[in-house]
PDB file of N, CA and C in Angstrom:
ATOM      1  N   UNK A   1       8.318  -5.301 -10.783  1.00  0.00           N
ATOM      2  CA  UNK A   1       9.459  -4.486 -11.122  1.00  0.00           C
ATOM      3  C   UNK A   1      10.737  -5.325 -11.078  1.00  0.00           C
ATOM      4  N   UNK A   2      10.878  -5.954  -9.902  1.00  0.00           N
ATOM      5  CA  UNK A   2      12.077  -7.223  -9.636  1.00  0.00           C
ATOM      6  C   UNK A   2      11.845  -8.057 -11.116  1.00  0.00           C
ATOM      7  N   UNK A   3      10.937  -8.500 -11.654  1.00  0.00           N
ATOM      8  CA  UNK A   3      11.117  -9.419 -12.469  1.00  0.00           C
ATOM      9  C   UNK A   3      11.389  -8.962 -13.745  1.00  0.00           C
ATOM     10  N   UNK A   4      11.138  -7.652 -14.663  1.00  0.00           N
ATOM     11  CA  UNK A   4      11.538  -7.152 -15.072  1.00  0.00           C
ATOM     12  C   UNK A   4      12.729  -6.530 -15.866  1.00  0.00           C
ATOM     13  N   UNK A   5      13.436  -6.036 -14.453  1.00  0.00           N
ATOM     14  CA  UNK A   5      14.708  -6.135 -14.039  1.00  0.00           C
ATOM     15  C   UNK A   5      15.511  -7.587 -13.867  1.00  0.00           C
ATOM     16  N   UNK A   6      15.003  -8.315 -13.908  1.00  0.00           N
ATOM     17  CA  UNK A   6      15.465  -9.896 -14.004  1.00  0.00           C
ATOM     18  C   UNK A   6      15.611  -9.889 -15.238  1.00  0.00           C
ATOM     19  N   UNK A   7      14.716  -9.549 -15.988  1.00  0.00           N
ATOM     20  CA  UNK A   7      14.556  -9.718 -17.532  1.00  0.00           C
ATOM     21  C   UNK A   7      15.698  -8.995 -18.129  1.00  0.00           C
ATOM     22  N   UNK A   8      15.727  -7.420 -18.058  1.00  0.00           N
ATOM     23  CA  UNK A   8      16.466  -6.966 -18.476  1.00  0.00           C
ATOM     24  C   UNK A   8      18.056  -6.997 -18.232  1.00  0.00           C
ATOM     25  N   UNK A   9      18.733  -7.634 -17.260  1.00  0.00           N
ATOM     26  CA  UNK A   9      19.862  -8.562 -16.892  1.00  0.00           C
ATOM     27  C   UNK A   9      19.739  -9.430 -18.018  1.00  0.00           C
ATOM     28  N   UNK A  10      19.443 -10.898 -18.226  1.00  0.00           N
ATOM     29  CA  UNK A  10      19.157 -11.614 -18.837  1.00  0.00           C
ATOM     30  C   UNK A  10      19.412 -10.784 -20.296  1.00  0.00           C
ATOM     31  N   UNK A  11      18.233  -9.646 -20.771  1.00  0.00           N
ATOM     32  CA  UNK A  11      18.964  -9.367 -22.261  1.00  0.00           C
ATOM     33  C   UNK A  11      20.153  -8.805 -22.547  1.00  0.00           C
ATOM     34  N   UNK A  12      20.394  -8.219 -21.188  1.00  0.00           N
ATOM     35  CA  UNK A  12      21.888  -7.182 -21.178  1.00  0.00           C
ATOM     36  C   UNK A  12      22.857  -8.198 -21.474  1.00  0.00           C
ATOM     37  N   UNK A  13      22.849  -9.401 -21.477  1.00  0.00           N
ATOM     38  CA  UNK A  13      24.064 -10.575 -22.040  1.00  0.00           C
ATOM     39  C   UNK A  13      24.245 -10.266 -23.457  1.00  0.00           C
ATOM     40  N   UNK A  14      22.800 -10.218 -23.946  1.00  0.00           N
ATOM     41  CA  UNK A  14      23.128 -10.261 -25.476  1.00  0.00           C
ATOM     42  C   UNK A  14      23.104  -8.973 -25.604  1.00  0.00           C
ATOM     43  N   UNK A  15      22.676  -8.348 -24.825  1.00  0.00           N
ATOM     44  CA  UNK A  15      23.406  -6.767 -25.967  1.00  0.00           C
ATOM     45  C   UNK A  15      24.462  -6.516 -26.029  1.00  0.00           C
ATOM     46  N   UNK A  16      25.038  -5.280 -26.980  1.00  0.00           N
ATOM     47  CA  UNK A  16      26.640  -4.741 -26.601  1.00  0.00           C
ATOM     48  C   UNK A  16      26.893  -4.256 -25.094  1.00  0.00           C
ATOM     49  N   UNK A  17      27.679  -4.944 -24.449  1.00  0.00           N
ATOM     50  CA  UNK A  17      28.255  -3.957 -22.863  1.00  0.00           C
ATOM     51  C   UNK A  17      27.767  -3.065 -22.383  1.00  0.00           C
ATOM     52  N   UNK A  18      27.851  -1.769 -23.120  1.00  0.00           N
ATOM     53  CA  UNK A  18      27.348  -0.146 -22.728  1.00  0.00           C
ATOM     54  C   UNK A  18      26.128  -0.010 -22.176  1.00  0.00           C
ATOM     55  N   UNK A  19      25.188  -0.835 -23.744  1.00  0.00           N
ATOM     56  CA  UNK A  19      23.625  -0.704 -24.171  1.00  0.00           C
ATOM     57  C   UNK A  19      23.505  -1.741 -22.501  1.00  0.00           C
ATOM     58  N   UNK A  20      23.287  -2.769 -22.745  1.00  0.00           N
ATOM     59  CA  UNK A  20      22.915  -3.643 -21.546  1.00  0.00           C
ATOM     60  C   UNK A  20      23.011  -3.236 -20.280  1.00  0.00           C
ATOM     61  N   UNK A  21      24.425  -2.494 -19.777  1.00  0.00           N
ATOM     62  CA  UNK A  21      24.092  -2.362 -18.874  1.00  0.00           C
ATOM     63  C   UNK A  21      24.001  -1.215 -18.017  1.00  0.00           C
ATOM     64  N   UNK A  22      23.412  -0.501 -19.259  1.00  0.00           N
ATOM     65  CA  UNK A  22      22.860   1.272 -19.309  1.00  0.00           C
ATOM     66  C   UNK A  22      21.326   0.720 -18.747  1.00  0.00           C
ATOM     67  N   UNK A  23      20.264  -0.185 -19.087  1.00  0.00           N
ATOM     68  CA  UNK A  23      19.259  -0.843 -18.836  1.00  0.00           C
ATOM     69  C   UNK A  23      19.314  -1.271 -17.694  1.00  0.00           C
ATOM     70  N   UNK A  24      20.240  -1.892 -17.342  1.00  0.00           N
ATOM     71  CA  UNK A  24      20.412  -2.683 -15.893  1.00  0.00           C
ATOM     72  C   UNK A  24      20.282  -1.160 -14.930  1.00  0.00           C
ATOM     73  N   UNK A  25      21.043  -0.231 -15.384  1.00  0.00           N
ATOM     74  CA  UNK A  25      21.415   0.735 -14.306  1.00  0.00           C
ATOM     75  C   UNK A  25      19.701   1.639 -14.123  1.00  0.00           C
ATOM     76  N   UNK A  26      19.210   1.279 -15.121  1.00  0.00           N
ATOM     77  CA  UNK A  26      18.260   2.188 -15.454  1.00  0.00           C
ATOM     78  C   UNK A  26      17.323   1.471 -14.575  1.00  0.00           C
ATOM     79  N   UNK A  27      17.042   0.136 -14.645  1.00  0.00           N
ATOM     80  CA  UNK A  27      15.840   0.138 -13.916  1.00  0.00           C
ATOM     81  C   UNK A  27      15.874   0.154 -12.640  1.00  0.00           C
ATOM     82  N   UNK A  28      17.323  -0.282 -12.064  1.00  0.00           N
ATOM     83  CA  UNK A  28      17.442  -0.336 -10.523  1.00  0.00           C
ATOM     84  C   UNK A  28      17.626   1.015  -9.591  1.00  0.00           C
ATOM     85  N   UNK A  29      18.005   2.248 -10.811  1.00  0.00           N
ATOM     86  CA  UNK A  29      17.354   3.493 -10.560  1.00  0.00           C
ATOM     87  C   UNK A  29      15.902   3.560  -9.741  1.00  0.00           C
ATOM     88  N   UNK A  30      15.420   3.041 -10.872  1.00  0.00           N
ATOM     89  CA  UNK A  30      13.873   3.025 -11.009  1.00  0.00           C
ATOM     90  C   UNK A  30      13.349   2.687  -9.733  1.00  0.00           C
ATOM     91  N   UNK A  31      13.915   1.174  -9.446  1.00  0.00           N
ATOM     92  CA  UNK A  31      13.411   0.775  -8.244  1.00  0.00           C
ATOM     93  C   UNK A  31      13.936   1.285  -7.162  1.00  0.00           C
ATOM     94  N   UNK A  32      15.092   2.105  -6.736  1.00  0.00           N
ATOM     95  CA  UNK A  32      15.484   2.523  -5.654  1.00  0.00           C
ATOM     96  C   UNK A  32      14.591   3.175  -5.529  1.00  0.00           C
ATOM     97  N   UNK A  33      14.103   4.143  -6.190  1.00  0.00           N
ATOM     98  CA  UNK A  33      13.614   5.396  -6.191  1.00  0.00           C
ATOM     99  C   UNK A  33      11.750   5.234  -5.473  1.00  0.00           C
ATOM    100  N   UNK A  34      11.272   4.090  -6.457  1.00  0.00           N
ATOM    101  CA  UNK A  34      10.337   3.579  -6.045  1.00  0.00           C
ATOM    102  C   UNK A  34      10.080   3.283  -4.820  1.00  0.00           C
ATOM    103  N   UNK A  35      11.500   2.400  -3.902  1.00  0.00           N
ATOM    104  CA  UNK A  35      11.258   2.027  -2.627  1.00  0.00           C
ATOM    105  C   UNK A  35      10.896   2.841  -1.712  1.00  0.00           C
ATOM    106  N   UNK A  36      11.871   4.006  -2.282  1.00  0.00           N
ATOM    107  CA  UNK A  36      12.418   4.739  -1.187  1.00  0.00           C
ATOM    108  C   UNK A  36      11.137   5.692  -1.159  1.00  0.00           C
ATOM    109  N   UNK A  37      10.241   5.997  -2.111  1.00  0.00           N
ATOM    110  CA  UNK A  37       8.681   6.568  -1.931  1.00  0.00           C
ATOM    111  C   UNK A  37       7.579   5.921  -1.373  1.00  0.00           C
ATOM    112  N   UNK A  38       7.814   4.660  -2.075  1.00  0.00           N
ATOM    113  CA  UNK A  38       6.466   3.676  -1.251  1.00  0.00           C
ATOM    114  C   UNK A  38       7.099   4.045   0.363  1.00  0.00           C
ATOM    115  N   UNK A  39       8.456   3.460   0.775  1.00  0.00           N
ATOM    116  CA  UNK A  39       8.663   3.659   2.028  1.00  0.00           C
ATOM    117  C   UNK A  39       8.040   5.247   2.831  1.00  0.00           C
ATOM    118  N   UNK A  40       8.355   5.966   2.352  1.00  0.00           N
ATOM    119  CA  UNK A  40       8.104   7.405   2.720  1.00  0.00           C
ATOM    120  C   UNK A  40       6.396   7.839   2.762  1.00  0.00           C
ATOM    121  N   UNK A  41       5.958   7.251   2.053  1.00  0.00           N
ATOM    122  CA  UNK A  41       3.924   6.540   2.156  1.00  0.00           C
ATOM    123  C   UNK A  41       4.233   6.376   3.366  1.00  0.00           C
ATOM    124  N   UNK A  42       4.587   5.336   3.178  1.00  0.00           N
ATOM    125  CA  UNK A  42       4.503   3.944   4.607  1.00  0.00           C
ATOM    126  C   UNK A  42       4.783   4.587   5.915  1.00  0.00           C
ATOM    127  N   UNK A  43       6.162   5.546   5.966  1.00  0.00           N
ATOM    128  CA  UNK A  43       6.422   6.222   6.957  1.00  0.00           C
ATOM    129  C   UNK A  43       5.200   7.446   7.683  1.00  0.00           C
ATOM    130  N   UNK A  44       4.669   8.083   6.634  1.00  0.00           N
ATOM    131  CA  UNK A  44       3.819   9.067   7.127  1.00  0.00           C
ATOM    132  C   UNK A  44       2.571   8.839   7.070  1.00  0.00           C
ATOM    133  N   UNK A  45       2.361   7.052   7.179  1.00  0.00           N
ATOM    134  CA  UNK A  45       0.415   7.422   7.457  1.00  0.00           C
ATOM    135  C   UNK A  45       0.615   6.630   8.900  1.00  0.00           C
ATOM    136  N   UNK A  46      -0.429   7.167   9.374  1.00  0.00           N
ATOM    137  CA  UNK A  46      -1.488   6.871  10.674  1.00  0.00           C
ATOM    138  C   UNK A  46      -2.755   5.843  11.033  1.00  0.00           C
ATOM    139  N   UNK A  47      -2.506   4.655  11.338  1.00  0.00           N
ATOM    140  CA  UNK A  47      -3.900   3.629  11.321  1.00  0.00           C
ATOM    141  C   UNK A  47      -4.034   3.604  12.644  1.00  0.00           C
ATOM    142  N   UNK A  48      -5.011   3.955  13.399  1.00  0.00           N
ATOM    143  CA  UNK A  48      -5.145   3.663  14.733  1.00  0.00           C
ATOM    144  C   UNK A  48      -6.900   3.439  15.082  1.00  0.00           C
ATOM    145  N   UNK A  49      -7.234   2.071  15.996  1.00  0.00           N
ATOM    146  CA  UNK A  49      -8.353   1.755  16.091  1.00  0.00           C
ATOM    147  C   UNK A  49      -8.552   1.561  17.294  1.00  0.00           C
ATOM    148  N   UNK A  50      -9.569   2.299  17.884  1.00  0.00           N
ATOM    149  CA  UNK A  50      -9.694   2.438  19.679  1.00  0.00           C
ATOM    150  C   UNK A  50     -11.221   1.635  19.490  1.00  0.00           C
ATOM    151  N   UNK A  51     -11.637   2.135  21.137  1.00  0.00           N
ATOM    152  CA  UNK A  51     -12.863   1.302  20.606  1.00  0.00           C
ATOM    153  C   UNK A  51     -14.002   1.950  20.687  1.00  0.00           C
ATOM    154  N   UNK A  52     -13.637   4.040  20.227  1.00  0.00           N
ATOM    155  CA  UNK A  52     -14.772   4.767  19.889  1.00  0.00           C
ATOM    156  C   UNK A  52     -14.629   4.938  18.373  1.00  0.00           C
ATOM    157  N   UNK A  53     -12.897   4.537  18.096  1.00  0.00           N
ATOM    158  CA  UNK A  53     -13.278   5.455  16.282  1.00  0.00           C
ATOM    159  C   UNK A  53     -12.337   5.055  15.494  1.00  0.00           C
ATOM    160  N   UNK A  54     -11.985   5.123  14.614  1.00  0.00           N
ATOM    161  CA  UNK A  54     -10.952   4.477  13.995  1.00  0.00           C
ATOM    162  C   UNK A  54     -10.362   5.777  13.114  1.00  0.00           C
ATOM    163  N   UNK A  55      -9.209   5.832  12.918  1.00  0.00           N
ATOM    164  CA  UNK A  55      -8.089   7.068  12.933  1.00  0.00           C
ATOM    165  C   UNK A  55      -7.334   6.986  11.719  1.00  0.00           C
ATOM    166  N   UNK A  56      -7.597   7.589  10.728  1.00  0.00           N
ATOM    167  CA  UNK A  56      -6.572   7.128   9.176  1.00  0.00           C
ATOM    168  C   UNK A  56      -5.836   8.559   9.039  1.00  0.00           C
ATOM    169  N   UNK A  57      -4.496   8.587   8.577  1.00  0.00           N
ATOM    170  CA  UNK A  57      -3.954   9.933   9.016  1.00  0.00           C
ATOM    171  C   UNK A  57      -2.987   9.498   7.684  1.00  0.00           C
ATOM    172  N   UNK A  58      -2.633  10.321   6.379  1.00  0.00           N
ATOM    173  CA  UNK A  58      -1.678  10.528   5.562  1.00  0.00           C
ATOM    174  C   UNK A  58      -1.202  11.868   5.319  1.00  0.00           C
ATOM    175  N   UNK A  59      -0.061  11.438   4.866  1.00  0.00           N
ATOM    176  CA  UNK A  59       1.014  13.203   4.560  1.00  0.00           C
ATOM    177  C   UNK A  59       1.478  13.669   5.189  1.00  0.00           C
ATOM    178  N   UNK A  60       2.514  14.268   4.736  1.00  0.00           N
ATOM    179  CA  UNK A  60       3.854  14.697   5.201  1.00  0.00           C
ATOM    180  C   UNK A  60       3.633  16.463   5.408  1.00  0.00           C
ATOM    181  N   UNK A  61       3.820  17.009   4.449  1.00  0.00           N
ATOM    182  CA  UNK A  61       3.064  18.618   4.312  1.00  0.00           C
ATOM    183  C   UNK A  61       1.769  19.017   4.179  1.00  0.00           C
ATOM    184  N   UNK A  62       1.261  18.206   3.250  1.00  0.00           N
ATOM    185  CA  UNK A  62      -0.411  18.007   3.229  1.00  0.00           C
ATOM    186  C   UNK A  62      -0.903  16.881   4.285  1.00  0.00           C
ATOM    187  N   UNK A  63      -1.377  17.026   5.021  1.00  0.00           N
ATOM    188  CA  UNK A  63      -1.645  16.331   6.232  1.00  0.00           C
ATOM    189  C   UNK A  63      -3.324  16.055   5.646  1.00  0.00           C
ATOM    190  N   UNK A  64      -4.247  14.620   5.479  1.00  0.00           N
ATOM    191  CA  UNK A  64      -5.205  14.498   5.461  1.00  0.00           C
ATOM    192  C   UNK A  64      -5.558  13.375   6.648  1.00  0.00           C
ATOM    193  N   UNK A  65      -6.821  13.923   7.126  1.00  0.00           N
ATOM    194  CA  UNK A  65      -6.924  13.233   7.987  1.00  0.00           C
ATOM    195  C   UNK A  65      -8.512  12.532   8.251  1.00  0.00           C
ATOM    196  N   UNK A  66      -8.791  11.184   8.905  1.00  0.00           N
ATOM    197  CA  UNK A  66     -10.183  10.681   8.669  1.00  0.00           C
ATOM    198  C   UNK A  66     -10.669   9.986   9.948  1.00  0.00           C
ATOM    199  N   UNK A  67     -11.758  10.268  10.746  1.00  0.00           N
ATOM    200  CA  UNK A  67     -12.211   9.833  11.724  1.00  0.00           C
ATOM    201  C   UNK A  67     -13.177   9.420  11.501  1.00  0.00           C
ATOM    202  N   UNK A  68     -13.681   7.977  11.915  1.00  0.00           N
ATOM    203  CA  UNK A  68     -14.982   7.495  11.941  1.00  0.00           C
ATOM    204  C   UNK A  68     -15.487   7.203  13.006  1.00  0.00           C
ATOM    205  N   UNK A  69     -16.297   7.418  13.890  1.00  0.00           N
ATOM    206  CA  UNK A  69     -16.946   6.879  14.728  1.00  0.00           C
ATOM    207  C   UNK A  69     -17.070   5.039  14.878  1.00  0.00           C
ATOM    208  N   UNK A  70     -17.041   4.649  15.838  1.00  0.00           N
ATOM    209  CA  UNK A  70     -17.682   3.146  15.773  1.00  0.00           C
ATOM    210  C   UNK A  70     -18.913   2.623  15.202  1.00  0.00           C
ATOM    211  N   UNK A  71     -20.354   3.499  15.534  1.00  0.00           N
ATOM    212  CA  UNK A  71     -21.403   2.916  15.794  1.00  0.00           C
ATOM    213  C   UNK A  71     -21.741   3.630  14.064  1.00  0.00           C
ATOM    214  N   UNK A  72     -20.949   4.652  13.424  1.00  0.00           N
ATOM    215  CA  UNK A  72     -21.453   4.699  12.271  1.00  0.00           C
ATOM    216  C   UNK A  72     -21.072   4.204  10.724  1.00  0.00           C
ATOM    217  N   UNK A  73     -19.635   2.791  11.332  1.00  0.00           N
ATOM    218  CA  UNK A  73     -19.194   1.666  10.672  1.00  0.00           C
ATOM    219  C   UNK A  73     -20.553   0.598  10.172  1.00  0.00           C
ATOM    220  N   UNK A  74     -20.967   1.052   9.115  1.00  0.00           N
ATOM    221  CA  UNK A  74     -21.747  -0.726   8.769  1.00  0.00           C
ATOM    222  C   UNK A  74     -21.135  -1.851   7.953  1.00  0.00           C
ATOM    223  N   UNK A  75     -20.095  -1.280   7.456  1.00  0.00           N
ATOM    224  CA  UNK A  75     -19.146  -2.614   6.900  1.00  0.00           C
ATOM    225  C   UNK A  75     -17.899  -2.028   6.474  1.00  0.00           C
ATOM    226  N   UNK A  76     -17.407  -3.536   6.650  1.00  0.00           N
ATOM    227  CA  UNK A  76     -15.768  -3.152   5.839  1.00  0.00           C
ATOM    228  C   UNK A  76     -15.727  -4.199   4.734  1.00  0.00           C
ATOM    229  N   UNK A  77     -15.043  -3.835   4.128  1.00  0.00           N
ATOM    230  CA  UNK A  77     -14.692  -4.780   2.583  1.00  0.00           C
ATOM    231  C   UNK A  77     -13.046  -4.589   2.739  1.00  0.00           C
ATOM    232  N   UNK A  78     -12.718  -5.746   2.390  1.00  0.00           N
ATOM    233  CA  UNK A  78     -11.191  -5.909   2.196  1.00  0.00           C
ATOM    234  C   UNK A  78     -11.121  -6.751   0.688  1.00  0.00           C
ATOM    235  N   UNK A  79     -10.272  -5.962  -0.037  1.00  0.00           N
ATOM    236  CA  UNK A  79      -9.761  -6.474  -1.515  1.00  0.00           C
ATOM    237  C   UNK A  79      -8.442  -6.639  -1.687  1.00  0.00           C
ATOM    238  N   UNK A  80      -8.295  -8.072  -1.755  1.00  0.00           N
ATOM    239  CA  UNK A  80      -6.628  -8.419  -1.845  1.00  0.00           C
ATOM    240  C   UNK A  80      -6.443  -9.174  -3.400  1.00  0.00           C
ATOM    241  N   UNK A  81      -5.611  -9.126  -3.940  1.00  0.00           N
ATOM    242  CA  UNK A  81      -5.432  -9.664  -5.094  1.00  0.00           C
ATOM    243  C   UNK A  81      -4.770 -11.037  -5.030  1.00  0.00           C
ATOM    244  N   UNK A  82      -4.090 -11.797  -6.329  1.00  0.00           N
ATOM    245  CA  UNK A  82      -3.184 -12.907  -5.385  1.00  0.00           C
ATOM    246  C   UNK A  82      -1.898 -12.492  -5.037  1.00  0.00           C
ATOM    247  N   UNK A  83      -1.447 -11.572  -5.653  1.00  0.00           N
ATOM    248  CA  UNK A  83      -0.013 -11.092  -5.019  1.00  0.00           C
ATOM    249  C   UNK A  83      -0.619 -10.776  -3.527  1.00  0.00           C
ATOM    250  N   UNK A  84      -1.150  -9.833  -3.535  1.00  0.00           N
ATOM    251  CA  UNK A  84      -1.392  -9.150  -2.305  1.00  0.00           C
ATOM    252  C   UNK A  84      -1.392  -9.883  -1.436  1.00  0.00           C
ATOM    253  N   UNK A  85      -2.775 -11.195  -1.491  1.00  0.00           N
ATOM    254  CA  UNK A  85      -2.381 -12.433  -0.339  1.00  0.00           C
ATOM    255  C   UNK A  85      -1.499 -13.408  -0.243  1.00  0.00           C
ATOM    256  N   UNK A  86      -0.630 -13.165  -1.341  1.00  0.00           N
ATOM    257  CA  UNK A  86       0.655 -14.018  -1.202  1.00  0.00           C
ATOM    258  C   UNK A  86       1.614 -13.656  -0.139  1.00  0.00           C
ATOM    259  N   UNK A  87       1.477 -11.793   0.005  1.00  0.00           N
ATOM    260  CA  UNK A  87       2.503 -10.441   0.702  1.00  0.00           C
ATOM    261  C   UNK A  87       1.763 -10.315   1.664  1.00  0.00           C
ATOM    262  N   UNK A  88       0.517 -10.817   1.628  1.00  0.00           N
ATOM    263  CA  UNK A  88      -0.447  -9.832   2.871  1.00  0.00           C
ATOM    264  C   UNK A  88      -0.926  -8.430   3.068  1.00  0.00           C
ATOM    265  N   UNK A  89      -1.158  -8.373   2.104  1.00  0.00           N
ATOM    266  CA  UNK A  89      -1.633  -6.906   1.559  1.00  0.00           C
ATOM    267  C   UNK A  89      -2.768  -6.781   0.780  1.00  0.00           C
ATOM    268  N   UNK A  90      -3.367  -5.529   1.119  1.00  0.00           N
ATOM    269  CA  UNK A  90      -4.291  -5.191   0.541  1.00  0.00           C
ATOM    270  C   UNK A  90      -4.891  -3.735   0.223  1.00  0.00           C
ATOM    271  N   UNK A  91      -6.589  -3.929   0.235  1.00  0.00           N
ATOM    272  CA  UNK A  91      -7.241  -2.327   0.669  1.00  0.00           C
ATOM    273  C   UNK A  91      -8.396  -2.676   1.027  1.00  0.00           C
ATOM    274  N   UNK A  92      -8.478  -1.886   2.221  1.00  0.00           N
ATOM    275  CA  UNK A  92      -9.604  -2.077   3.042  1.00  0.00           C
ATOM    276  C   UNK A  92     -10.963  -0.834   2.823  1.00  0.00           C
ATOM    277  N   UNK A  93     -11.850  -1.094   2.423  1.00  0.00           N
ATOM    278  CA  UNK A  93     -12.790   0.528   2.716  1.00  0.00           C
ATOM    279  C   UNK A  93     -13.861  -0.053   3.526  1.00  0.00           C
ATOM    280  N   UNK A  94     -14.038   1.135   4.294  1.00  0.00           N
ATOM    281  CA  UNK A  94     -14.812   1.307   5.508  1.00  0.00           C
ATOM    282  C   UNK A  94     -15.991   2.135   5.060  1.00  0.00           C
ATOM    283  N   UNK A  95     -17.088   1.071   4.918  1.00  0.00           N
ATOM    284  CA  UNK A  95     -18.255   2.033   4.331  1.00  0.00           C
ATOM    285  C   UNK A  95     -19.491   2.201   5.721  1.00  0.00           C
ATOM    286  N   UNK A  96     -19.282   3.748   6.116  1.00  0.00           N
ATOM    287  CA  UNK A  96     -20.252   4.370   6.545  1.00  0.00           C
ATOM    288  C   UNK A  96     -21.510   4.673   6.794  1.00  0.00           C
ATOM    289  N   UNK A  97     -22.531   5.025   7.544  1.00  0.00           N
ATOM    290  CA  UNK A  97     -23.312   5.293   7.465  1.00  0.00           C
ATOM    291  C   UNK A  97     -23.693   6.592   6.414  1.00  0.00           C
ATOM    292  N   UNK A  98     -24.711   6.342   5.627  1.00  0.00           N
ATOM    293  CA  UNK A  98     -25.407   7.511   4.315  1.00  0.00           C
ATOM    294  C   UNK A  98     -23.907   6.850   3.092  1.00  0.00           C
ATOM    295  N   UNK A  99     -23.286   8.026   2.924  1.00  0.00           N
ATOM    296  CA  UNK A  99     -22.502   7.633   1.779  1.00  0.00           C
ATOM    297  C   UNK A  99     -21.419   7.523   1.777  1.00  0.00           C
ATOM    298  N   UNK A 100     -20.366   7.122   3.023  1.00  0.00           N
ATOM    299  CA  UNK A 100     -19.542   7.540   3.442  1.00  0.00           C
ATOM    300  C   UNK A 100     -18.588   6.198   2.593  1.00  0.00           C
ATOM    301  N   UNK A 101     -17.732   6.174   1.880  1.00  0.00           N
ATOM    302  CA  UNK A 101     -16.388   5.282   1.176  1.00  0.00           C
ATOM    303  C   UNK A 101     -14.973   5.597   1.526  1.00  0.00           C
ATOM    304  N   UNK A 102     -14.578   4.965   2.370  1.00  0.00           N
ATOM    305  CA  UNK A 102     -13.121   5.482   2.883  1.00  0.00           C
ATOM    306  C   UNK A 102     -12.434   4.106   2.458  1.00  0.00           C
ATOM    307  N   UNK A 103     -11.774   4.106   1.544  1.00  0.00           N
ATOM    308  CA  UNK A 103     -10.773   2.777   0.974  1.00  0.00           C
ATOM    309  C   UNK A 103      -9.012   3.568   1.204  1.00  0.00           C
ATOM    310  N   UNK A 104      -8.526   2.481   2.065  1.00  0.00           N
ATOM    311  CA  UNK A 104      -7.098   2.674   2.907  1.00  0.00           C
ATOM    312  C   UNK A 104      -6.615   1.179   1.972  1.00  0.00           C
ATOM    313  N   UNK A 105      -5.358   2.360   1.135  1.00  0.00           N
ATOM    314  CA  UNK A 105      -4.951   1.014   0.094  1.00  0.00           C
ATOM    315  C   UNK A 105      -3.523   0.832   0.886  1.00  0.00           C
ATOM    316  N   UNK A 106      -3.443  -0.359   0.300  1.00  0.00           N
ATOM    317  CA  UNK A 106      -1.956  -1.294   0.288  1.00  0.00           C
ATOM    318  C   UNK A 106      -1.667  -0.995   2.371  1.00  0.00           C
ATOM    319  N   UNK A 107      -2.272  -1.780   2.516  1.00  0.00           N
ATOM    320  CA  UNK A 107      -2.018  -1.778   4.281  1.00  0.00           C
ATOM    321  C   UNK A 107      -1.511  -3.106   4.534  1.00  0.00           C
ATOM    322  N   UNK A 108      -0.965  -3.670   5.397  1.00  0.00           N
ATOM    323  CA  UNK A 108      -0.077  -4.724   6.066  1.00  0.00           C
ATOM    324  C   UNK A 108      -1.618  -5.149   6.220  1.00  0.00           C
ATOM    325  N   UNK A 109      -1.506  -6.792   6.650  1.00  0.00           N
ATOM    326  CA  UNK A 109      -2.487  -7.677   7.832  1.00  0.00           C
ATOM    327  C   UNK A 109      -3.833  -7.054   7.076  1.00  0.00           C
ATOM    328  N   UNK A 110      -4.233  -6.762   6.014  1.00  0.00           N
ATOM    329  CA  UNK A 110      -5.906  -6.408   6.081  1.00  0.00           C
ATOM    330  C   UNK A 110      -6.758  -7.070   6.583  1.00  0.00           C
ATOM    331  N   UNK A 111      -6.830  -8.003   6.891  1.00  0.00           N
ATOM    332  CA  UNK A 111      -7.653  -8.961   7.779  1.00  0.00           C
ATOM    333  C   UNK A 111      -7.828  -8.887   9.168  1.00  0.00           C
ATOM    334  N   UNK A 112      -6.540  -8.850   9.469  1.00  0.00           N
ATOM    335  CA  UNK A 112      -6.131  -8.284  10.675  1.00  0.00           C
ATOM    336  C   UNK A 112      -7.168  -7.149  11.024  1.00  0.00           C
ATOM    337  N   UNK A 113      -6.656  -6.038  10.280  1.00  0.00           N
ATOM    338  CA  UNK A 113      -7.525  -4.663  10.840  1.00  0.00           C
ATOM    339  C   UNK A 113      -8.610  -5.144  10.741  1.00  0.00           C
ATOM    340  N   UNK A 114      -9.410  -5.415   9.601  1.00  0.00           N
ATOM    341  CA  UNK A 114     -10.770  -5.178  10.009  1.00  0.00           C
ATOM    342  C   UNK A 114     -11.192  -6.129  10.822  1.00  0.00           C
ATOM    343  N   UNK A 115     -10.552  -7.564  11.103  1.00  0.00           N
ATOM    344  CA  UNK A 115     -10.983  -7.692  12.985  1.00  0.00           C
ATOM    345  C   UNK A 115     -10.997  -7.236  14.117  1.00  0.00           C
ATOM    346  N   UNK A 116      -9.944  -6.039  14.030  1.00  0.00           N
ATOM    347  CA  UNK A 116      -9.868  -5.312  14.824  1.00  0.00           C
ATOM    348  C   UNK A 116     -10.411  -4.249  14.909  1.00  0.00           C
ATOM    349  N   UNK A 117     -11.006  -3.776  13.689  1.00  0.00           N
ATOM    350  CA  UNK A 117     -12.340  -2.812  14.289  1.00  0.00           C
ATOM    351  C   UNK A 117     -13.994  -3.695  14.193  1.00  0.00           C
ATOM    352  N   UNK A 118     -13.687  -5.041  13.853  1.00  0.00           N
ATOM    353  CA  UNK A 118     -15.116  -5.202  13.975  1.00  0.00           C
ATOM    354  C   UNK A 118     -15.311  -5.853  15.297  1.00  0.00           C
ATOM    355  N   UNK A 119     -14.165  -6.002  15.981  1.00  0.00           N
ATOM    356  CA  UNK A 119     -14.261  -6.836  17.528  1.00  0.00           C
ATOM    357  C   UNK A 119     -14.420  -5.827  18.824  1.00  0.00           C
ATOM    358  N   UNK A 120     -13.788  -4.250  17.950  1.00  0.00           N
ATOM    359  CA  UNK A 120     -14.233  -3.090  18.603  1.00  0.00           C
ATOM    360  C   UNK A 120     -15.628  -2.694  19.265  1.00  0.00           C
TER     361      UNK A 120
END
């Protein structure tokens, strides 16, 4: 989105005044708006890993919530892209015993966590 918005700076030179930097205003709209939601994600979920269960908690009004036991963890998979491991970010899913797929996207440290529930 930043680069983008880099871009569209850059053409706002050559456009007329108004046009250019009606674009400029437009995308940094965009991205406030963006932050300020990803942030508000970020603010209302719940990761917590003890060493009976591991605790995933999202939403603000709609409250969803996910408990797993320890002993019925048989793997975790972590998928980071290259941005992601450039930022340290990722998504982790925690696959269950029978059919269970719980993928917890865009989390801080993914590596991190799932050492920390597999050292659990």
């Amino acid at each position: 989105m930043a680069c983008v918005g880099a871009m569209i700076a850059g053409v706002s030179i050559i456009l007329p005044w108004p046009v250019g930097w009606l674009f400029v205003a437009m995308f940094l709209m965009i991205a406030i708006i963006r932050a300020v939601s990803d942030g508000f994600k970020r603010w209302t979920t719940e990761l917590a890993v003890t060493d009976r269960r591991v605790i995933y908690a999202r939403g603000f009004i709609k409250r969803q919530s996910v408990e797993m036991n320890m002993r019925q963890i048989e793997s975790i998979d972590v998928d980071q892209s290259a941005f992601g491991r450039l930022l340290d970010f990722g998504t982790v899913t925690i696959n269950g015993a029978g059919t269970t797929h719980e993928p917890i996207r865009n989390i801080d440290q993914p590596l991190v966590f799932r050492n920390a529930v597999t050292a659990a």
